[in-house]
C-alpha atoms as a PDB file:
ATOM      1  CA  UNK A   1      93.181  86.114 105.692  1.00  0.00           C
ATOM      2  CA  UNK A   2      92.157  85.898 102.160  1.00  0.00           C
ATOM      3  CA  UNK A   3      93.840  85.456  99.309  1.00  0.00           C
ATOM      4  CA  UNK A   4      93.181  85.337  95.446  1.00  0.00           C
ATOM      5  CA  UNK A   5      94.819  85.484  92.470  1.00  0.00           C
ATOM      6  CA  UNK A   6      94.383  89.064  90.408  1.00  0.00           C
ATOM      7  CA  UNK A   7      91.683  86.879  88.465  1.00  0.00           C
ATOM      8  CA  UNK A   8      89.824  85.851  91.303  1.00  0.00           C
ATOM      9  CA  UNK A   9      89.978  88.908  93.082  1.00  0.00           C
ATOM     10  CA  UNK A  10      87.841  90.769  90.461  1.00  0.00           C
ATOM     11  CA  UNK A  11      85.580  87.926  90.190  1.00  0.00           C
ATOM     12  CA  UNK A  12      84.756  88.458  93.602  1.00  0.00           C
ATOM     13  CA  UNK A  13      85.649  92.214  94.264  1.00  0.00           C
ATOM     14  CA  UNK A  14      82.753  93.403  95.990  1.00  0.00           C
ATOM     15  CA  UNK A  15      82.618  90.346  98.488  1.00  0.00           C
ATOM     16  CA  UNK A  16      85.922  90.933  99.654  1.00  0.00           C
ATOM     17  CA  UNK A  17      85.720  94.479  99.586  1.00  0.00           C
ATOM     18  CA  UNK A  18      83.031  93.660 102.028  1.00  0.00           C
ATOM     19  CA  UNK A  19      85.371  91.064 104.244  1.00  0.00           C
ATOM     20  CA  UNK A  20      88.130  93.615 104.397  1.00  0.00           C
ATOM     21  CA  UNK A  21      85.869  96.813 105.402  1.00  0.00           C
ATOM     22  CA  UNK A  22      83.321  95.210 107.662  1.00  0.00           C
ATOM     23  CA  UNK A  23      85.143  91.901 109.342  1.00  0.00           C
ATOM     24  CA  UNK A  24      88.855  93.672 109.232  1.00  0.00           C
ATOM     25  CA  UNK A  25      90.086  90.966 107.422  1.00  0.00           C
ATOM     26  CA  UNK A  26      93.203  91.124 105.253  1.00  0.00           C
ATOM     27  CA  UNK A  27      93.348  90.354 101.845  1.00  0.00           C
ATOM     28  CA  UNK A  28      96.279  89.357  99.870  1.00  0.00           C
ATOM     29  CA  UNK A  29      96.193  89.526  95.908  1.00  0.00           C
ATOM     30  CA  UNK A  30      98.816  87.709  93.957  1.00  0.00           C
ATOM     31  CA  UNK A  31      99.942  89.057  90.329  1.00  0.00           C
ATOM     32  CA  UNK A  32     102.377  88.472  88.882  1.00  0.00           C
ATOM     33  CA  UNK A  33     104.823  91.350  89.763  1.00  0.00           C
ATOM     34  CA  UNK A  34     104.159  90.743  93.300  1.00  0.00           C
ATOM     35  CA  UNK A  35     101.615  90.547  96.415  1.00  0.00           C
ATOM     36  CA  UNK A  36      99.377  93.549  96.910  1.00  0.00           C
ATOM     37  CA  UNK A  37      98.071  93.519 100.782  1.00  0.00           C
ATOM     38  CA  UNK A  38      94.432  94.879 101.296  1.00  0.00           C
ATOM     39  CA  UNK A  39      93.534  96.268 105.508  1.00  0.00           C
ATOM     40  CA  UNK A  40      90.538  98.619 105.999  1.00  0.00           C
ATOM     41  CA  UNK A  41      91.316 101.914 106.574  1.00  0.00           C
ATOM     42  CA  UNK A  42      90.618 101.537 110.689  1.00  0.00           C
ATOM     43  CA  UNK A  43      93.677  99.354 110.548  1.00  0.00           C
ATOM     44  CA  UNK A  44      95.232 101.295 108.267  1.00  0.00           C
ATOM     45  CA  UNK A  45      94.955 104.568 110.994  1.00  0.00           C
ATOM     46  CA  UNK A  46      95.499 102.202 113.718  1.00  0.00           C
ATOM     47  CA  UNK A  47      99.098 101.569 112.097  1.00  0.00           C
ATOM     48  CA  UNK A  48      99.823 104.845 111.096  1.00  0.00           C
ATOM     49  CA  UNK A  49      99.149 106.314 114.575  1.00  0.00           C
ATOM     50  CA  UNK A  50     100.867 103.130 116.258  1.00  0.00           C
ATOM     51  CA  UNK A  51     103.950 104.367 114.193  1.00  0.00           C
ATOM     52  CA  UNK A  52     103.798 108.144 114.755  1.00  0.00           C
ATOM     53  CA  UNK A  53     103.104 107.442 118.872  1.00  0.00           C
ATOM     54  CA  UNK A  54     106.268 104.783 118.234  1.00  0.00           C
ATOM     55  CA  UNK A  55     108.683 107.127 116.859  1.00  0.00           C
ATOM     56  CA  UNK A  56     108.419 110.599 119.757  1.00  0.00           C
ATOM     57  CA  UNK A  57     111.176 109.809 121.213  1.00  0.00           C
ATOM     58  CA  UNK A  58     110.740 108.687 124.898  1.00  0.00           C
ATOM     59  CA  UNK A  59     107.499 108.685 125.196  1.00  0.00           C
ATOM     60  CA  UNK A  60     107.585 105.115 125.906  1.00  0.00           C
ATOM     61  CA  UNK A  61     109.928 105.496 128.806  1.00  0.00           C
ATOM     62  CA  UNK A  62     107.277 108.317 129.685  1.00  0.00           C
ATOM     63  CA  UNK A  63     104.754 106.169 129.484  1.00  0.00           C
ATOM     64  CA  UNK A  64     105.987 103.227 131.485  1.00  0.00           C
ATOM     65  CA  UNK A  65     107.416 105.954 134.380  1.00  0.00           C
ATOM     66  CA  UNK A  66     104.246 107.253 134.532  1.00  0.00           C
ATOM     67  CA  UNK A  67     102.282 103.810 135.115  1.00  0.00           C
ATOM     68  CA  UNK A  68     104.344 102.877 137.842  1.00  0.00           C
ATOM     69  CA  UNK A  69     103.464 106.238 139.502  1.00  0.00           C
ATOM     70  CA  UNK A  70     101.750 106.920 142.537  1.00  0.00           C
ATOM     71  CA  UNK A  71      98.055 108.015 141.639  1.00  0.00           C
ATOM     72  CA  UNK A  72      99.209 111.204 143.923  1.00  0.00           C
ATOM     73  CA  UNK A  73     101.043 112.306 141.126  1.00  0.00           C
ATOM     74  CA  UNK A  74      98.291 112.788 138.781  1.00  0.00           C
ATOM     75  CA  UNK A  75      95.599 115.458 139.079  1.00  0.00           C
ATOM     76  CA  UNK A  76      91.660 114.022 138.972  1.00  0.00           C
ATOM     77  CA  UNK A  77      89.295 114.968 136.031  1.00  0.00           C
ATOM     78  CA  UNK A  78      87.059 117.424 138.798  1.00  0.00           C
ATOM     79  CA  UNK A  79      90.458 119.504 139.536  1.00  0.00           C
ATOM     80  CA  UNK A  80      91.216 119.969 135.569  1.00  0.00           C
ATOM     81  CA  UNK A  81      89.456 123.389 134.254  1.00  0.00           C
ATOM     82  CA  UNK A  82      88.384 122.903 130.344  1.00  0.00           C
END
């Protein structure tokens, strides 16, 4: 994780613009109205679809009936017309 004052963080924008985009690493600025959090917007997406898939309601109890189901149940990829 990095972190940087508001001062810092401009000195060294680009760099951890770079750290945060390529490497997925977070960055946290401190100002002095409060902590800004920096993801890249794959984790951003992976958040945002973590919460939509978390709040249909249950498709987790779906999802965990379904896993303990014979393989019977389920129809292969050959028998499915696209």
């Amino acid at each position: 994780m990095i972190t940087a004052n508001a001062s810092n963080f401009r000195k060294n924008l680009y760099g951890t613009l770079e750290q945060v985009a390529k490497y997925n690493q977070v960055a946290t600025v401190n100002t002095k109205d409060g902590d800004v959090v920096m993801i890249s917007a794959d984790d951003y997406n992976n958040l945002m679809e973590t919460l939509y898939i978390s709040s249909v309601q249950g498709l987790k109890q779906d999802l965990l009936k379904a896993k303990k189901a014979p393989a019977s149940d389920f129809v292969s990829e050959d028998e499915v017309e696209w």
